[in-house]
Protein backbone atom coordinates (compact mmCIF):
# COMPACT_ATOMS: atom_id res chain seq x y z
CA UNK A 1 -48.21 136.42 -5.78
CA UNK A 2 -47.72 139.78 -7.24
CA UNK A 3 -46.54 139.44 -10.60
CA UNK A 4 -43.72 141.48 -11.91
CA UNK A 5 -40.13 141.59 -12.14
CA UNK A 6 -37.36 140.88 -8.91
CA UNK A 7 -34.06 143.08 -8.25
CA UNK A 8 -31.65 142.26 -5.86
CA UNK A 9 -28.84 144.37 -4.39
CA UNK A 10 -25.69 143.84 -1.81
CA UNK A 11 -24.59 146.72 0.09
CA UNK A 12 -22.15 147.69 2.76
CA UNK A 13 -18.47 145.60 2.97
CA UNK A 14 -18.45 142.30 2.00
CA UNK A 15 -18.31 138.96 3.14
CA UNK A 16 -16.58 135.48 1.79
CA UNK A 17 -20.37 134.25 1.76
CA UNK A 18 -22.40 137.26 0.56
CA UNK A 19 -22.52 135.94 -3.01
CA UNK A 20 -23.86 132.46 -2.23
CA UNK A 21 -27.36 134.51 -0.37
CA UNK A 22 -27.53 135.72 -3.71
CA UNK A 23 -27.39 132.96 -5.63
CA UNK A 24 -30.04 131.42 -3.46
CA UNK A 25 -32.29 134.92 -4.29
CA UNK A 26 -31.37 133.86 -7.63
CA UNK A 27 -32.40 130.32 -8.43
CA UNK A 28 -35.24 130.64 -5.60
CA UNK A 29 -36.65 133.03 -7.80
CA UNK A 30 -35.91 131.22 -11.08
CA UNK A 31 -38.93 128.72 -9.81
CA UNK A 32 -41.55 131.04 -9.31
CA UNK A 33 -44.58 131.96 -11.86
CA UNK A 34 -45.22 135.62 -10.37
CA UNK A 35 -41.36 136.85 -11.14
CA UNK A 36 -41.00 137.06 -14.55
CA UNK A 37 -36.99 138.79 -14.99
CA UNK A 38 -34.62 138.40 -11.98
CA UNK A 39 -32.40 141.97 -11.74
CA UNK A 40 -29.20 143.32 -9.88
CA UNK A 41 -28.30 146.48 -9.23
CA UNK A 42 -24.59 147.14 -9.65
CA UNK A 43 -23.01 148.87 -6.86
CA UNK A 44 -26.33 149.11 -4.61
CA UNK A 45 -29.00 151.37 -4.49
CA UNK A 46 -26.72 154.27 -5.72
CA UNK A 47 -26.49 152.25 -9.14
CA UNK A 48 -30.09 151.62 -9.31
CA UNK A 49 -30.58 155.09 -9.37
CA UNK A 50 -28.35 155.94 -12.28
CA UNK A 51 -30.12 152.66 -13.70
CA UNK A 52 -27.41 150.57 -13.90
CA UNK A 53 -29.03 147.49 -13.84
CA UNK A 54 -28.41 143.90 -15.07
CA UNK A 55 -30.23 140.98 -15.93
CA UNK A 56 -29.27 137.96 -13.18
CA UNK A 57 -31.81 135.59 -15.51
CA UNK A 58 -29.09 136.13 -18.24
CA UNK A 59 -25.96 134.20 -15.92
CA UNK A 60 -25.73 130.46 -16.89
CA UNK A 61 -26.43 128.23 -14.20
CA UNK A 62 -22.38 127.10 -14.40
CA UNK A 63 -21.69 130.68 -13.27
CA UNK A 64 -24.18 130.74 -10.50
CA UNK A 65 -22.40 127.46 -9.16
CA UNK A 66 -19.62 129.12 -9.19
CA UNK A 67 -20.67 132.09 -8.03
CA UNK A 68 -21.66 130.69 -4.77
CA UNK A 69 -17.84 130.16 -3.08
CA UNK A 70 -16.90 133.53 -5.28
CA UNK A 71 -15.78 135.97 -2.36
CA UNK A 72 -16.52 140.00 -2.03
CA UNK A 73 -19.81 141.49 -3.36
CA UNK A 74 -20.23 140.04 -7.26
CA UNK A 75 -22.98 143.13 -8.00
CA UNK A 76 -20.36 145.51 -5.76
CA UNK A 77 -21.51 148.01 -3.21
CA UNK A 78 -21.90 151.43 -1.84
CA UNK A 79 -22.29 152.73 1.05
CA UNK A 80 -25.14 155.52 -0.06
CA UNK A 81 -27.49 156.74 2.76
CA UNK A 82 -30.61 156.82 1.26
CA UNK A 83 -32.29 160.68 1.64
CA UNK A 84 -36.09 161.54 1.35
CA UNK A 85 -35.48 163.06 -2.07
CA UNK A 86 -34.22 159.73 -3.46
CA UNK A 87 -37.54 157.83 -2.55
CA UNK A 88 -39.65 159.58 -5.57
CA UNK A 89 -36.71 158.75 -7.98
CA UNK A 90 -36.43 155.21 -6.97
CA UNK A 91 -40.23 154.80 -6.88
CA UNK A 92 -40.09 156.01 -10.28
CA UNK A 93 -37.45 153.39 -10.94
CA UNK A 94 -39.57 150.47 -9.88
CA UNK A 95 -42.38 151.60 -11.78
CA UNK A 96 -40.31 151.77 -14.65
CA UNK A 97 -38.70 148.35 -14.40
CA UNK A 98 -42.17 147.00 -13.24
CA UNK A 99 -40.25 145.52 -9.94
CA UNK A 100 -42.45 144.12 -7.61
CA UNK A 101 -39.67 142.48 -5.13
CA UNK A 102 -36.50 144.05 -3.68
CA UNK A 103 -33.92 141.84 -1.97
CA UNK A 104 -31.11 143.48 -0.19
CA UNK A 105 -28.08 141.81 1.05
CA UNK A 106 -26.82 143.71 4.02
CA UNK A 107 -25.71 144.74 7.29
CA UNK A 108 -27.17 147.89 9.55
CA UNK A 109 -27.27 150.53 7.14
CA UNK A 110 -28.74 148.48 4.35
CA UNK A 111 -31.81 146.77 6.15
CA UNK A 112 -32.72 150.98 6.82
CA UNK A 113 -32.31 150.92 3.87
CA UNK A 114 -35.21 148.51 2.47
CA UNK A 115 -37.31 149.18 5.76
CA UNK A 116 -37.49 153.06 4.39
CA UNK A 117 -38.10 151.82 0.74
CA UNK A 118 -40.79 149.36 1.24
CA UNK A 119 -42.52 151.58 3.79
CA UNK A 120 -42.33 154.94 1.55
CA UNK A 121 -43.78 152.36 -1.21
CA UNK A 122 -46.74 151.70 0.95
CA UNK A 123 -47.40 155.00 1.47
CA UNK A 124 -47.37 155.89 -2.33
CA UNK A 125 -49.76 152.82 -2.82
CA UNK A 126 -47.41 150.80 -4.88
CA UNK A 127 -47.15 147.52 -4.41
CA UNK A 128 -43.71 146.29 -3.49
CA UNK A 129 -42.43 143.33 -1.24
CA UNK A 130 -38.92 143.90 0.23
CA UNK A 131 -36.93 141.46 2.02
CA UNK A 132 -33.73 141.77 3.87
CA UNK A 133 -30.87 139.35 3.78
CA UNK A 134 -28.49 139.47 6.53
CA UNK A 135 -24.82 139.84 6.32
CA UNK A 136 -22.21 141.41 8.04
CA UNK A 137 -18.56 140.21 9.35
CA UNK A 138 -19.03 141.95 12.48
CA UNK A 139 -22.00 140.00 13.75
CA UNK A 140 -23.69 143.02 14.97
CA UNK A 141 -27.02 143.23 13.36
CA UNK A 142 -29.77 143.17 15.60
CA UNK A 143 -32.39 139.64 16.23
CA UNK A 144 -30.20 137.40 14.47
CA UNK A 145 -28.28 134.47 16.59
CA UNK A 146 -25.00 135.42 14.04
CA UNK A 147 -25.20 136.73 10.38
CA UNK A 148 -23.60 134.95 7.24
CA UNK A 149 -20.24 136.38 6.76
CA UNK A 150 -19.00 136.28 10.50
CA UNK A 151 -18.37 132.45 10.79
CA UNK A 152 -15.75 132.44 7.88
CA UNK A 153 -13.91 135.83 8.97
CA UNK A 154 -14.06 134.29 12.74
CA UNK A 155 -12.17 131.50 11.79
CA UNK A 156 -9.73 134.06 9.36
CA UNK A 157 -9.31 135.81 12.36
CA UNK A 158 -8.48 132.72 14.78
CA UNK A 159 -5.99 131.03 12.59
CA UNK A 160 -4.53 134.56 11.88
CA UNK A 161 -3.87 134.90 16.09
CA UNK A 162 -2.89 130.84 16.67
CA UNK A 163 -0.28 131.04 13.57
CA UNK A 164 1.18 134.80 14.66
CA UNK A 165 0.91 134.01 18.12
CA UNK A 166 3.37 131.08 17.46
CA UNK A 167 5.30 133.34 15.28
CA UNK A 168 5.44 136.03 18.48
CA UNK A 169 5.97 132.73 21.17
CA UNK A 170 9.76 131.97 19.12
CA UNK A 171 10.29 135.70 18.10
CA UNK A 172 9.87 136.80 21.57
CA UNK A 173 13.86 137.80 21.90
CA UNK A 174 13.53 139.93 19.08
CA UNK A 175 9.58 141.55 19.41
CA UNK A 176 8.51 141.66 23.12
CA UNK A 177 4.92 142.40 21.70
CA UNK A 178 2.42 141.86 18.67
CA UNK A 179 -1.07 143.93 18.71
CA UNK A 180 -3.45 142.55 16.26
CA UNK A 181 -6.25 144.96 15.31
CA UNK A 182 -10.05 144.03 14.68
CA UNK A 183 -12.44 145.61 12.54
CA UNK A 184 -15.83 145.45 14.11
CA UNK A 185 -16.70 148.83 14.68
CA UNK A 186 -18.16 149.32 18.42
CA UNK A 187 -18.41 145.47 18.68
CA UNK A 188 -16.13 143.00 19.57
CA UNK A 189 -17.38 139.47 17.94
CA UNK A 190 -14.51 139.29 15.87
CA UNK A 191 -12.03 140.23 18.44
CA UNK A 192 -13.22 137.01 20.80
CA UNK A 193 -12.82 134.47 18.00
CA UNK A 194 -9.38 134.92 17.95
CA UNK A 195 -9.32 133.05 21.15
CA UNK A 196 -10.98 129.97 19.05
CA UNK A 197 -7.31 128.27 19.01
CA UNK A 198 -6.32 129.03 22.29
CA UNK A 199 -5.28 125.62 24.72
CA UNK A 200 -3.13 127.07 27.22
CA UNK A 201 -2.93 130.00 28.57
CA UNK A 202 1.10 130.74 26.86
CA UNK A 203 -1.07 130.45 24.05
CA UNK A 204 -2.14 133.98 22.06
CA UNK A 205 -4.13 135.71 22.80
CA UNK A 206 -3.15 136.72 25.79
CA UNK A 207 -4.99 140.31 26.45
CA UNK A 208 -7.97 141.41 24.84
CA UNK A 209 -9.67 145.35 24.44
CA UNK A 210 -12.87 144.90 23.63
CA UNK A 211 -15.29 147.88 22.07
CA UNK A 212 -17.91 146.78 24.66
CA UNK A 213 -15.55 147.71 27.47
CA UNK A 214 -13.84 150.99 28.07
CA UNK A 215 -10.39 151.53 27.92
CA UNK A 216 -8.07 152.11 30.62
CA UNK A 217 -4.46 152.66 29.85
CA UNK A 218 -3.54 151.92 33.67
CA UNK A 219 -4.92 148.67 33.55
CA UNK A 220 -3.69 147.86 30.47
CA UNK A 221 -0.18 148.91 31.05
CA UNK A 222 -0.72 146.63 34.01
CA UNK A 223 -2.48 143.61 31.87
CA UNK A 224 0.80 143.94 29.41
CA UNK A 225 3.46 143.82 32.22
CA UNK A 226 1.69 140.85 34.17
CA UNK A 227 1.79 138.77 30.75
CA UNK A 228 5.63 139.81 29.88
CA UNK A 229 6.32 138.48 33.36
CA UNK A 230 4.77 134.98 33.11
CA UNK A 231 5.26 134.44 29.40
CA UNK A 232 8.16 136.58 27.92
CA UNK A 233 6.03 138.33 25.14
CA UNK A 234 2.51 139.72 24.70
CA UNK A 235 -0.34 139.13 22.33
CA UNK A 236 -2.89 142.11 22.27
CA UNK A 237 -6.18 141.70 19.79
CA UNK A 238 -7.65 145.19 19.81
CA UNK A 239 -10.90 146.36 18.66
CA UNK A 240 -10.87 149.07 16.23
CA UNK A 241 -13.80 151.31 17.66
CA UNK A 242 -12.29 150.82 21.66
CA UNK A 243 -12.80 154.10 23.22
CA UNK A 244 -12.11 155.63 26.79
CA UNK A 245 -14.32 156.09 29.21
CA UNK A 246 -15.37 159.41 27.97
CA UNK A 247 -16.13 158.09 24.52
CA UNK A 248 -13.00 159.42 22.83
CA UNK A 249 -11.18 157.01 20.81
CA UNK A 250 -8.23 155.34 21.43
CA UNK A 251 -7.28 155.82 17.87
CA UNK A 252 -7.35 159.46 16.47
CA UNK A 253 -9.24 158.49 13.29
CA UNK A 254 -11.87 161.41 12.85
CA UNK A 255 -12.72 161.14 9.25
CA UNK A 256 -16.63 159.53 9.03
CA UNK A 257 -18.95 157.86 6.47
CA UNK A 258 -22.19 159.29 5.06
CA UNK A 259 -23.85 157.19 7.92
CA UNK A 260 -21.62 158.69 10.57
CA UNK A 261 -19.64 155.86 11.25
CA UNK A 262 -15.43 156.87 12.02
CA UNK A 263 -13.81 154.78 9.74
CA UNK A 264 -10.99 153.06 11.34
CA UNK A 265 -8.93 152.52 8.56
CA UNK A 266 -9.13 155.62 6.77
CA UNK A 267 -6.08 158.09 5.70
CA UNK A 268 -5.43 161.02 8.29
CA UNK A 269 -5.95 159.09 11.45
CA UNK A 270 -3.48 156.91 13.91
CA UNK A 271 -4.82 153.14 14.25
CA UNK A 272 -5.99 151.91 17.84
CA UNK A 273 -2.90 149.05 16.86
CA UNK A 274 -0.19 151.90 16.48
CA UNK A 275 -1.48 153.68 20.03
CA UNK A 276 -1.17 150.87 21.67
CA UNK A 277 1.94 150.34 20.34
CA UNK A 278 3.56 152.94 21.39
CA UNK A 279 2.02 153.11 24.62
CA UNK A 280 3.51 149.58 25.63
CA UNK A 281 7.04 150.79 24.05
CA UNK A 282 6.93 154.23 25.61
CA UNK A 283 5.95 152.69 28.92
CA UNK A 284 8.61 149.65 28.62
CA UNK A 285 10.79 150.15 26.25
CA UNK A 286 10.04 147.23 24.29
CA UNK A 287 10.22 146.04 20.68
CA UNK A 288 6.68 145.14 19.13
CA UNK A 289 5.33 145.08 15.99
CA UNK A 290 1.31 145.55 15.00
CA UNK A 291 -0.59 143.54 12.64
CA UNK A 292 -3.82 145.28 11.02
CA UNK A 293 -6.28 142.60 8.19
CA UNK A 294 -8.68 145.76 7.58
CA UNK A 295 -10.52 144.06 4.74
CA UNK A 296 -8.78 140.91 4.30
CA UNK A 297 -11.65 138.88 6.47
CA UNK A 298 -14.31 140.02 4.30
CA UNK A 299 -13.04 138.24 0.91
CA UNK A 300 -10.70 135.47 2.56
CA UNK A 301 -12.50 132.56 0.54
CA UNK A 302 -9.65 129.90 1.25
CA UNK A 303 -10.96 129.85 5.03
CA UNK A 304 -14.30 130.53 4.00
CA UNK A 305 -16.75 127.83 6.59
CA UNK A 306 -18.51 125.66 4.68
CA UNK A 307 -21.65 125.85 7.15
CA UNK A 308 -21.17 129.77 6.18
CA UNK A 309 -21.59 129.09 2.60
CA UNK A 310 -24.61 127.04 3.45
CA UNK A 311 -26.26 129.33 5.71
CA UNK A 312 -25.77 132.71 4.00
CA UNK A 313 -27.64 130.36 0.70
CA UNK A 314 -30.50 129.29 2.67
CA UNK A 315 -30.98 133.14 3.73
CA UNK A 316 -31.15 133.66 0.48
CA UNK A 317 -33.77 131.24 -0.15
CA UNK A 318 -36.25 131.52 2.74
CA UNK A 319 -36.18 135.34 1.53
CA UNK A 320 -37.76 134.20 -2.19
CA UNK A 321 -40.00 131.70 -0.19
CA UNK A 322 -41.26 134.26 1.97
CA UNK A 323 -41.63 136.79 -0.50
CA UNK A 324 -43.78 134.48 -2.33
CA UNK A 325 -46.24 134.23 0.19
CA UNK A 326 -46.59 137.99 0.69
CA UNK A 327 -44.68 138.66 3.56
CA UNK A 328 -42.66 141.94 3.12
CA UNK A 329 -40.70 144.49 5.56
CA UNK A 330 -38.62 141.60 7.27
CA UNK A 331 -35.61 140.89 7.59
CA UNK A 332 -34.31 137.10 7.16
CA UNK A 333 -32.73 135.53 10.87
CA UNK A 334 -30.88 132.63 11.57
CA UNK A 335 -32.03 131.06 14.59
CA UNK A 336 -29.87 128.53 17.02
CA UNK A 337 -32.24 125.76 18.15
CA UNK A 338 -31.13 124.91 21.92
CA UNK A 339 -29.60 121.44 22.50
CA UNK A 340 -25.64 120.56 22.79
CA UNK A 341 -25.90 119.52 19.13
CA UNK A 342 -25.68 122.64 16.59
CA UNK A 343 -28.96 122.72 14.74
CA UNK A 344 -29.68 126.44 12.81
CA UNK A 345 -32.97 127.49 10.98
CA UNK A 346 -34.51 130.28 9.97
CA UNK A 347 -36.98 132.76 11.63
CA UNK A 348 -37.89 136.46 10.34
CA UNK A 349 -37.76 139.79 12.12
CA UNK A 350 -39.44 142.93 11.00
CA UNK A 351 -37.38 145.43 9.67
CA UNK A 352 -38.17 148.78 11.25
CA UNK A 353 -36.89 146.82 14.84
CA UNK A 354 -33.49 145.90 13.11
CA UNK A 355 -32.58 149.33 10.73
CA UNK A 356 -29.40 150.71 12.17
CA UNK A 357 -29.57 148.99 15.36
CA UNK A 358 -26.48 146.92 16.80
CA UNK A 359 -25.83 144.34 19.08
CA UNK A 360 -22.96 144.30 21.02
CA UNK A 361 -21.31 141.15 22.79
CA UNK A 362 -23.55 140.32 25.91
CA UNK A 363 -22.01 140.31 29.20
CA UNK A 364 -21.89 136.86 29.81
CA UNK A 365 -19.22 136.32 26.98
CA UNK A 366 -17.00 138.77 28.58
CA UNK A 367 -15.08 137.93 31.23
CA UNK A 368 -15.26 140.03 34.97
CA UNK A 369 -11.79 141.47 34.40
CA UNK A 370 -13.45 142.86 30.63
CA UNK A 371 -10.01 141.96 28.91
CA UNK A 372 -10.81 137.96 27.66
CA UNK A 373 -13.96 136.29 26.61
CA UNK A 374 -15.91 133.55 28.56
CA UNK A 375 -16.30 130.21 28.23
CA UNK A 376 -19.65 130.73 27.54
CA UNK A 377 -18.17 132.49 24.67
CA UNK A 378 -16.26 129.96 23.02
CA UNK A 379 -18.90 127.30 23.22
CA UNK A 380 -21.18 129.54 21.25
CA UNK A 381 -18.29 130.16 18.43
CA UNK A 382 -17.17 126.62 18.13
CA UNK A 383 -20.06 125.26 15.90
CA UNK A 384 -19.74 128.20 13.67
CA UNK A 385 -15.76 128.63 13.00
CA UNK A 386 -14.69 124.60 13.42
CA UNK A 387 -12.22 122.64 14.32
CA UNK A 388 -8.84 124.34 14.59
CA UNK A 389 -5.64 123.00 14.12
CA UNK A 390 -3.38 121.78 16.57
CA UNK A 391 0.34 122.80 16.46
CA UNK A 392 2.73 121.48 19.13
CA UNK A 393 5.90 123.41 20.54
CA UNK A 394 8.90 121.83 22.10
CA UNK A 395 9.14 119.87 25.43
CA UNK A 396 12.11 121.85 26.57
């Protein structure tokens, strides 16, 4: 083992689970000979710079415990994008501190993040081990069966739809329509678990636009009057990042992040929820309503998934385990054994074939007519989000 000290960051949104991956970095690390302090940065790798950096070894082991089913990011975040004139300052930084491991808790953005770090360490001859962690609601990082994070806002997000969607069912004389908006981005994981409570097909959600398939206001209109017809109401679960065939988006959100990403829910913009809105009640003349979480499934605790919490620890660990044995520029994966039974371990994937890559759904969980998910779908998601509740409605 190299011997020195261990820092660990968490970047990006976060998750209802992101804290317990780092309190298995912690007390993984807490066993080991070669690291003598454990570190955080506060508020990512933009904090590190400015050396604002705390002692994790300090934290008594009742906070740690605690720490574990603590939602959002306990270290907090950023969402920096790391330029070639930062590497020389953090390299200075880890010289200074005498780090010798870097753990980073992240989605995209931040495993480019450690790739570029540990590699420009390389190249400067210093010796450095850094380990990604996965996490992400979205469930769009690249070589990983699902990340930590997703299960628990899958299941915020299907409760959300089967409690509304009952709501919408008895309202239905009053609001002809309900859109629900996803965050996600350009992938639409989060937008198929809502269909996790579904039983019949009354049941919301009834139409789905998924980022993975392009828009078409003509079918949709179509989709939307169909449903009215047969059920009285509509439930619509929208992806933010849907776009039309041409690539514009359905929302007019323009403003963008340092990594380029249009953020959905930013000031200046019109949500993808309030276009379709209006093109339903322009088209119809109907009275709807839209419902929009934005961050609310990242720090939802009370539905956090206990198999999250479990999973997003044991990332934590294998990454300290691994680490140990010398193996650097990886990033952590959770792998589904095959089987009917649900059985999850852990596997590794190098870094430089997961930095800001994505991974949309596949094909086979969409359905042919692109607006529903498959069943194929669903029998994926069930291990992960649960068992739902059942409600029951009326006879007559």
């Amino acid at each position: 083992m190299l011997k020195g000290n261990a820092i660990i960051g968490q970047s990006g949104g976060p998750t209802s689970v992101i804290n317990a991956s780092l309190v298995g970095v912690v007390e993984a690390a807490k066993g080991l000979d070669g690291i003598e302090k454990i570190l955080g940065m506060r508020y990512g790798i933009e904090g590190f710079m400015a050396e604002n950096i705390i002692n994790l070894g300090d934290e008594s082991s009742e906070a740690m415990a605690g720490l574990k089913t603590t939602p959002s990011s306990a270290l907090g975040s950023c969402r920096h994008k790391l330029q070639e004139e930062d590497l020389p300052r953090i390299l200075e930084l880890l010289k200074k501190f005498n780090i010798r491991y870097v753990f980073l808790i992240g989605g995209n953005d931040t495993m480019d993040t450690v790739h570029r770090l540990e590699a420009y360490a390389q190249k400067e001859h210093c010796e450095l081990i850094g380990v990604g962690i996965p996490k992400t609601v979205d469930n769009d990082l690249f070589g990983t069966d699902h990340t930590p994070g997703f299960a628990s806002a899958a299941r915020y997000m299907a409760l959300s739809v089967m409690q509304a969607g009952v709501l919408a069912r008895d309202m239905q004389k009053v609001d002809q329509f309900v859109i629900y908006q996803c965050i996600g981005r350009a992938a639409g994981w989060l937008v198929g678990a809502t269909a996790a409570g579904k039983k019949n097909a009354e049941d919301a959600p009834h139409i789905m636009c998924l980022p993975e398939r392009s828009f078409d206001k003509d079918k949709f209109i179509a989709d939307v009057k169909k449903c009215h017809d047969e059920f009285g109401f509509i439930y619509v679960v929208c992806g933010e990042g849907i776009t039309y065939a041409d690539g514009t988006p359905v929302s007019a959100s323009q403003t963008e992040d340092k990594f380029g990403n249009v953020e959905f829910g930013a000031m200046g913009g019109t949500s993808v929820a309030m276009s379709l809105h209006r093109m339903i009640s322009d088209e119809f003349g109907f009275r709807g309503e839209f419902q929009i979480t934005e961050s609310l499934p990242m720090c939802a605790a009370d539905r956090a998934v206990q198999l999250d919490i479990d999973e997003a620890y044991l990332c934590g660990q294998k990454a300290v385990e691994l680490a140990a044995k010398g193996m650097t520029g990886v990033m952590i994966t959770l792998v589904r054994e095959p089987g009917s039974d649900y059985v999850c371990t852990t596997g590794t994937i190098p870094l430089n074939d997961v930095a800001v890559k994505a991974k949309p759904m596949p094909d086979s969980y969409i359905s042919a007519e692109g607006n529903f998910v498959t069943e194929a779908f669903l029998d994926y998601l069930q291990p992960l989000v649960g068992e739902m509740p059942k409600f029951v409605a009326l006879k007559s």
